[in-house]
N, C-alpha and C. Protein backbone atom coordinates (compact mmCIF):
# COMPACT_ATOMS: atom_id res chain seq x y z
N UNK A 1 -3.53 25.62 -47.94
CA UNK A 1 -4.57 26.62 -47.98
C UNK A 1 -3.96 28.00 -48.09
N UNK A 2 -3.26 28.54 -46.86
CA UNK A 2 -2.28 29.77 -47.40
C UNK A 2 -1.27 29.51 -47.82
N UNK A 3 -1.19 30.72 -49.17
CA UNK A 3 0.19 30.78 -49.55
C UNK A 3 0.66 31.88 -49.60
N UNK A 4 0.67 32.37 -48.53
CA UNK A 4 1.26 33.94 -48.28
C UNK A 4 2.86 33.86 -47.90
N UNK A 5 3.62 34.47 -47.98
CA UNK A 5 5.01 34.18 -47.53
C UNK A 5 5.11 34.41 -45.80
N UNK A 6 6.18 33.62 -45.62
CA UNK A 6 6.23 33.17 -43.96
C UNK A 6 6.42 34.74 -43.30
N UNK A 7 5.69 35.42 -42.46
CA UNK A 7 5.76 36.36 -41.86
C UNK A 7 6.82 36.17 -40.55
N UNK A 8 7.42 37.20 -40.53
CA UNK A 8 8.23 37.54 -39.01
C UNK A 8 7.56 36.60 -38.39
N UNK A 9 7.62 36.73 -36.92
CA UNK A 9 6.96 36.27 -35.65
C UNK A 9 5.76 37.58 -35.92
N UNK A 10 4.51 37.45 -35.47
CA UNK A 10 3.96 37.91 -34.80
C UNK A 10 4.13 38.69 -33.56
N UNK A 11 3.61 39.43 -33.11
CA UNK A 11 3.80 39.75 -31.82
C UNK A 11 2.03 39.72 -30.87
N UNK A 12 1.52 39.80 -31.69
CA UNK A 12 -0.06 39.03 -30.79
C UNK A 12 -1.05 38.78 -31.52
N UNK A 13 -1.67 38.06 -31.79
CA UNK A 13 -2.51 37.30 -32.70
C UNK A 13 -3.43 38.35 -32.82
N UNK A 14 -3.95 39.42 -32.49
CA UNK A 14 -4.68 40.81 -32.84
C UNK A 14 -3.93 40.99 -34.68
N UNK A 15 -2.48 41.13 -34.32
CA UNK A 15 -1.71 41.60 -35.70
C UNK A 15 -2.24 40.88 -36.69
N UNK A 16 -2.10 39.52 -36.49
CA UNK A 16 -2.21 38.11 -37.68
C UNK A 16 -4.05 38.58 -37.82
N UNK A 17 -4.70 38.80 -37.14
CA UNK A 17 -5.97 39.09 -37.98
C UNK A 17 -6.41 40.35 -38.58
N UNK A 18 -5.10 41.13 -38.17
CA UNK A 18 -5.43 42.40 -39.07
C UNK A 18 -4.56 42.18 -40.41
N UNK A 19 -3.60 41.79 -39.79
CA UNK A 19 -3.05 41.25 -41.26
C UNK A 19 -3.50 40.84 -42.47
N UNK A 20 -4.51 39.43 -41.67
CA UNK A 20 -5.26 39.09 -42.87
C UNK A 20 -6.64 39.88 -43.10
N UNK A 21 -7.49 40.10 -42.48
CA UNK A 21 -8.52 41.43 -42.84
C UNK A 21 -8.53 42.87 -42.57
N UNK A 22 -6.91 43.17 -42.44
CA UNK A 22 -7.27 44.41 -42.67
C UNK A 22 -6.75 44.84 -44.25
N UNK A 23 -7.50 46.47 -44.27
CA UNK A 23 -7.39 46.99 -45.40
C UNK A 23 -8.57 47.60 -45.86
N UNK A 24 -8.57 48.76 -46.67
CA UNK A 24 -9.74 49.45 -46.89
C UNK A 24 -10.62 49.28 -47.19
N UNK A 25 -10.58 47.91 -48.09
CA UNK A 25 -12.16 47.55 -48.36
C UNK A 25 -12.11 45.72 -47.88
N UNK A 26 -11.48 45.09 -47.37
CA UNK A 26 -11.66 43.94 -46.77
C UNK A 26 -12.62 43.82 -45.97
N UNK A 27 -13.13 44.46 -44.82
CA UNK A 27 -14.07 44.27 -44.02
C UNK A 27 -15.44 44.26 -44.73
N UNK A 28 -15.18 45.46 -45.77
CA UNK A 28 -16.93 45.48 -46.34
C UNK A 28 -16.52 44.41 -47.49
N UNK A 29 -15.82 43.92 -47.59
CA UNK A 29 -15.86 42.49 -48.93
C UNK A 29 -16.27 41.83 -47.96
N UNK A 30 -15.67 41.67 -46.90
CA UNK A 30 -15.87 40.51 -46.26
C UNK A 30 -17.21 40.48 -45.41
N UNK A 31 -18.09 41.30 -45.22
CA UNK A 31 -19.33 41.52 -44.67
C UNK A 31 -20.45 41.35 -45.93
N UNK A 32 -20.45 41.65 -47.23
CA UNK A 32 -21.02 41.52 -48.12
C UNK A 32 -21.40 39.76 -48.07
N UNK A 33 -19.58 39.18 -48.12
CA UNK A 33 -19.62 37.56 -48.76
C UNK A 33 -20.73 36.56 -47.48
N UNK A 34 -20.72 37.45 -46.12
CA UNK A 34 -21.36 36.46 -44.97
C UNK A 34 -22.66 36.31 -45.51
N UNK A 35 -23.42 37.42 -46.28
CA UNK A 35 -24.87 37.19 -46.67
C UNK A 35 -24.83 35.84 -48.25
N UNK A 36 -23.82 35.85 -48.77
CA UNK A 36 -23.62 34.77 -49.34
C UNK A 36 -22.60 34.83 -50.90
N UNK A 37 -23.07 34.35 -52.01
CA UNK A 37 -21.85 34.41 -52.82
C UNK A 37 -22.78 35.59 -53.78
N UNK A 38 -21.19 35.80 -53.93
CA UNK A 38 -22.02 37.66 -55.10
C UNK A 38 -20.60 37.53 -55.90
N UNK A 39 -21.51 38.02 -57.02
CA UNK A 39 -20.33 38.40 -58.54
C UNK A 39 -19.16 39.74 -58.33
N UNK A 40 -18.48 39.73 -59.19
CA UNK A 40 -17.96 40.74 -58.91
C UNK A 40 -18.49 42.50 -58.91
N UNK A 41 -19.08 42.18 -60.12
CA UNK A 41 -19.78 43.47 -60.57
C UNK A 41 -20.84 43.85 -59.45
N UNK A 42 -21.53 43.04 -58.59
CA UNK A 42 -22.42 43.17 -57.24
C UNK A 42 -21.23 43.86 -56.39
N UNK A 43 -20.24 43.01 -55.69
CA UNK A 43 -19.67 44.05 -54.97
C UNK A 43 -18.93 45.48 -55.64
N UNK A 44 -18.57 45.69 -56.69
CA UNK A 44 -18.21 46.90 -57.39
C UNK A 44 -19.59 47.47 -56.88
N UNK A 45 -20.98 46.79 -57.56
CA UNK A 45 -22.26 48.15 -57.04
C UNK A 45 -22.08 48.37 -55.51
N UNK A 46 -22.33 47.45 -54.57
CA UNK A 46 -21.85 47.46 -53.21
C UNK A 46 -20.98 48.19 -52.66
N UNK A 47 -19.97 48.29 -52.87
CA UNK A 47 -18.55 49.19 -52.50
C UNK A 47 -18.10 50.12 -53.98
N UNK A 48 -19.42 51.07 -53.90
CA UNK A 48 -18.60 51.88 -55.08
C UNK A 48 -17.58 52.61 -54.91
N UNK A 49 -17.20 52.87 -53.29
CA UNK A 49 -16.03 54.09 -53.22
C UNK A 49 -14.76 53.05 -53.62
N UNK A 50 -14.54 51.78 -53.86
CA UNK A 50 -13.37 51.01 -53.55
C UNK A 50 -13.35 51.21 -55.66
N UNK A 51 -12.20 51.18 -55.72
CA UNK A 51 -11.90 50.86 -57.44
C UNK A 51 -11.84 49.65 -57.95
N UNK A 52 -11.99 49.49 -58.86
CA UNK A 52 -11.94 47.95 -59.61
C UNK A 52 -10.17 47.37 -59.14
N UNK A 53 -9.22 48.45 -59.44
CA UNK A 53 -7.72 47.85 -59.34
C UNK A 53 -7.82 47.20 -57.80
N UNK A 54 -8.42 48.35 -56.97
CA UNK A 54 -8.26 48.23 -55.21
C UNK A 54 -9.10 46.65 -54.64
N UNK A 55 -10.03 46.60 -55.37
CA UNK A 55 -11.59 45.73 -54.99
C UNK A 55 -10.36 44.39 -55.06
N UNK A 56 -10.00 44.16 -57.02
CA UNK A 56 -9.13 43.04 -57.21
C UNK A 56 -8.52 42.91 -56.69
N UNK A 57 -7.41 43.59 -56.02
CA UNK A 57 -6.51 43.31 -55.06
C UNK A 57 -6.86 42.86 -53.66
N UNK A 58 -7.31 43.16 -53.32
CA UNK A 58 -8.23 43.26 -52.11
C UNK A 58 -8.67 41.28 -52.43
N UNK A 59 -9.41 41.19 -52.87
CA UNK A 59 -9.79 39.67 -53.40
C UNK A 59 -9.25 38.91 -53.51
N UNK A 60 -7.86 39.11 -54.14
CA UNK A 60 -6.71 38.39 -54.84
C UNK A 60 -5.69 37.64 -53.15
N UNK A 61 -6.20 39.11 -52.20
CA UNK A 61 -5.42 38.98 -50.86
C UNK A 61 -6.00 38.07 -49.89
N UNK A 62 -7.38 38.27 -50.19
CA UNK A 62 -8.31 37.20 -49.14
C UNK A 62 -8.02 35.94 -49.81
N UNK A 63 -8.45 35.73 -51.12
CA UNK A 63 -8.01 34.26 -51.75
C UNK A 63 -7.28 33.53 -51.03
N UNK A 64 -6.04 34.22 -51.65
CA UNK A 64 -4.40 33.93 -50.78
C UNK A 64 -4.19 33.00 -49.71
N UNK A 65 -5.28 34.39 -48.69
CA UNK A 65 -5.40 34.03 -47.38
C UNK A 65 -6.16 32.73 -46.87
N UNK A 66 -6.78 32.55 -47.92
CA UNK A 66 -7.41 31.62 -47.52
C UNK A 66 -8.90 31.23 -47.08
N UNK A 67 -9.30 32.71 -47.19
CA UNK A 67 -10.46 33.51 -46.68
C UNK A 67 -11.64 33.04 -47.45
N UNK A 68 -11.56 33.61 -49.31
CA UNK A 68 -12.85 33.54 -49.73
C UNK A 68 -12.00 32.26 -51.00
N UNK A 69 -13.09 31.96 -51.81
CA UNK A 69 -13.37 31.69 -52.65
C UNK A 69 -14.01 32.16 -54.09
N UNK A 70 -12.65 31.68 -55.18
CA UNK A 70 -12.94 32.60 -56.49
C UNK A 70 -13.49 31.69 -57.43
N UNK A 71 -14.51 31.61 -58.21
CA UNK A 71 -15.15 30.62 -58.67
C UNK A 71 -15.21 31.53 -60.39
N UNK A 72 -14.37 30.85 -61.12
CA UNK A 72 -14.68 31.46 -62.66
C UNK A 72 -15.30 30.55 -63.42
N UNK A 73 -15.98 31.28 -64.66
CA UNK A 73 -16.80 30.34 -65.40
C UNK A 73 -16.97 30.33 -66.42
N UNK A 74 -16.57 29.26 -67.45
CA UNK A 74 -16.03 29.69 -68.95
C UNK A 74 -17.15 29.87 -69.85
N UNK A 75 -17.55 30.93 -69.26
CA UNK A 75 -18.82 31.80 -70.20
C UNK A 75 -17.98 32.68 -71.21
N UNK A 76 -18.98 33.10 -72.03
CA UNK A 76 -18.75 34.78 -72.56
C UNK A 76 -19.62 35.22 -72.18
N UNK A 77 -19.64 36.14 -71.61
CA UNK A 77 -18.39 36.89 -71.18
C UNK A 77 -18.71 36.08 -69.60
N UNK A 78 -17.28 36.09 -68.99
CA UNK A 78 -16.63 35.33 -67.95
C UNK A 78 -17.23 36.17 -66.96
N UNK A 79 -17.74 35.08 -65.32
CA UNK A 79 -18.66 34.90 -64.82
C UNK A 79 -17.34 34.56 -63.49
N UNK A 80 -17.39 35.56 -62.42
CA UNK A 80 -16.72 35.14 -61.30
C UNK A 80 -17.40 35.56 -60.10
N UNK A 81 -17.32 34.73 -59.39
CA UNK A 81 -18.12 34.62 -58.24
C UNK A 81 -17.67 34.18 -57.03
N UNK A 82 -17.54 34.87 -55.95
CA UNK A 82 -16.84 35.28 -54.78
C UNK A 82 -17.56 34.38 -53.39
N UNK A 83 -17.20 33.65 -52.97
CA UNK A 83 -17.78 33.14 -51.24
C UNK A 83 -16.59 33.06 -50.50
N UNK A 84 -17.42 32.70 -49.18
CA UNK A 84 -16.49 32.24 -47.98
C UNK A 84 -15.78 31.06 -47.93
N UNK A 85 -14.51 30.95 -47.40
CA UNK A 85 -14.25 29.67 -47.42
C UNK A 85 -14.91 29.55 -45.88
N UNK A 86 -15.23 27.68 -45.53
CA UNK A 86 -15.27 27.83 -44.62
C UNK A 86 -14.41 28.01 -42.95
N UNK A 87 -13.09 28.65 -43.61
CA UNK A 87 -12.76 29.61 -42.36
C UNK A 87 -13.12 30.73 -42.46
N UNK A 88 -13.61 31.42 -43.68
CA UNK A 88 -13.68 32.48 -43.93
C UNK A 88 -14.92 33.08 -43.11
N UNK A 89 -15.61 31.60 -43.19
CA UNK A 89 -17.19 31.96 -42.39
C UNK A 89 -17.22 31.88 -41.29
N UNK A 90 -15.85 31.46 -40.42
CA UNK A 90 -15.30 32.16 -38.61
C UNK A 90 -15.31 33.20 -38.33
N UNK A 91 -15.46 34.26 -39.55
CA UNK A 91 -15.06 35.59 -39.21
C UNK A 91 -16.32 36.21 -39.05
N UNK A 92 -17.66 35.85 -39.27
CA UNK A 92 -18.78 36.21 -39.21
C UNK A 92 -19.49 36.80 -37.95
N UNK A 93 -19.05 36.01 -36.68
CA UNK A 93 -19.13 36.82 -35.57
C UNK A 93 -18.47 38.04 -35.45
N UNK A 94 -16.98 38.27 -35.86
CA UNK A 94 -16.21 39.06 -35.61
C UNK A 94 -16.69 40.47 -36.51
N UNK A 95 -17.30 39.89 -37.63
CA UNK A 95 -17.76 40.97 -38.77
C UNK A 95 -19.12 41.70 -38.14
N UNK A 96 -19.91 40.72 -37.53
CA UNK A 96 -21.23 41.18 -37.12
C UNK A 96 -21.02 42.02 -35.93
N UNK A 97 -19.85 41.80 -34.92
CA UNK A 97 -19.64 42.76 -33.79
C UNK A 97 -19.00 43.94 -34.40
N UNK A 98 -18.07 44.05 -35.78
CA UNK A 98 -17.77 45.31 -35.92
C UNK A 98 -18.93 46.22 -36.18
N UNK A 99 -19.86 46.09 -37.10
CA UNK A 99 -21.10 46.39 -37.59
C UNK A 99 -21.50 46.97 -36.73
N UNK A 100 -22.14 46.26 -35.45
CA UNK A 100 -22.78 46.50 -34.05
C UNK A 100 -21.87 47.96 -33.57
N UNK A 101 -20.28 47.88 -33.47
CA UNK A 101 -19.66 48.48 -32.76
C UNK A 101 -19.57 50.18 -33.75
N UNK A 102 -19.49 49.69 -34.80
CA UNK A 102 -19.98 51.28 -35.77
C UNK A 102 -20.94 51.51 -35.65
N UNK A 103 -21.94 51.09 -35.99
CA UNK A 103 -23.10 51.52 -35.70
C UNK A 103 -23.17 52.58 -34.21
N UNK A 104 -22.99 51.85 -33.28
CA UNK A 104 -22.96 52.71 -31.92
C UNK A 104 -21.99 53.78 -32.44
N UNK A 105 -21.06 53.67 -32.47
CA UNK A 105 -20.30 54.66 -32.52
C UNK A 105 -20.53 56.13 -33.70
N UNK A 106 -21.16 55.55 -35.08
CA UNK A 106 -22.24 56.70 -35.79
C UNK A 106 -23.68 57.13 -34.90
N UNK A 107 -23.53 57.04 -33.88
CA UNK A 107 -24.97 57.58 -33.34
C UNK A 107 -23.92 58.50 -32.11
N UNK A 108 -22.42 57.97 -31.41
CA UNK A 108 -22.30 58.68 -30.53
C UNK A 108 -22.02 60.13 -31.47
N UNK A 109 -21.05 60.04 -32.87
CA UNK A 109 -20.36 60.45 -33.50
C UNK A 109 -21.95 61.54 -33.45
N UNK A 110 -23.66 61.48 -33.95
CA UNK A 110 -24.33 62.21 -34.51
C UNK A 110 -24.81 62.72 -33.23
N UNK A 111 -24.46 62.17 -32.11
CA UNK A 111 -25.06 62.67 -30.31
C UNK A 111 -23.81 64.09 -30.63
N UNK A 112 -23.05 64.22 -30.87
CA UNK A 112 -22.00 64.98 -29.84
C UNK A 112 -21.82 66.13 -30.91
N UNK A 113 -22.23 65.82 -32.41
CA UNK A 113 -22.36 66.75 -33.23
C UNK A 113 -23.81 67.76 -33.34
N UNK A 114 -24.61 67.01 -32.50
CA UNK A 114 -25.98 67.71 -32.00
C UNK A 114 -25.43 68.46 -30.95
N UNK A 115 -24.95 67.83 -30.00
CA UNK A 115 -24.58 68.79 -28.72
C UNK A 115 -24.04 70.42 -29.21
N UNK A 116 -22.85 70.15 -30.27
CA UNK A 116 -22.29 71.15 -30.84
C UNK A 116 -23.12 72.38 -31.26
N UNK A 117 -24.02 71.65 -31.64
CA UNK A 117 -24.96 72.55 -32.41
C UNK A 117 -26.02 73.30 -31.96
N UNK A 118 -25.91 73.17 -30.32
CA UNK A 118 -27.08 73.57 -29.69
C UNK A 118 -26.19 74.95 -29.09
């Protein structure tokens, strides 16, 4: 399933999951794929700040990992389509508490910029 090259040791399994989801647009790929499978051009509309080079890479890394699933399709024009594997769909709690945990944190972030302002 992975074929990433053998990493050092670890030093606490926190690392090994940032390892594999972190990165600038991994979390929102990977929060998009929990609602289900989407094309590429959907997450490009989805994550417009991420670039097509960044998005692919980004994809190419979860693959890898083991994470999602790349599904091509010998159309014209060619048809690829992105899901979870199902480990990928372990991460769904973890995705839904970050969500939760920004969220709070854009309301303390808009509390304390009100305070400022008074």
């Amino acid at each position: 399933m992975v074929k990433r090259k053998q990493n050092p040791e670890y030093g606490c399994p926190i690392e090994v999951t940032l390892d594999v989801i972190g990165g600038k647009w991994k979390g929102m790929i990977l929060f998009c794929l929990v609602r289900g499978t989407i094309r590429f051009n959907e997450l490009r509309r989805l994550i417009p700040k991420a670039t097509q080079r960044v998005l692919t890479t980004q994809l190419r890394e979860l693959e890898r990992d083991g994470v999602i699933l790349r599904k091509v399709y010998a159309e014209v024009p060619p048809r690829v389509e992105y899901s979870l594997t199902e480990f990928g769909l372990s991460l769904k709690p973890i995705l839904e508490l970050m969500g939760q945990w920004g969220e709070e944190y854009r309301q303390v972030l808009e509390s304390l910029k009100r305070n400022e302002m008074v």
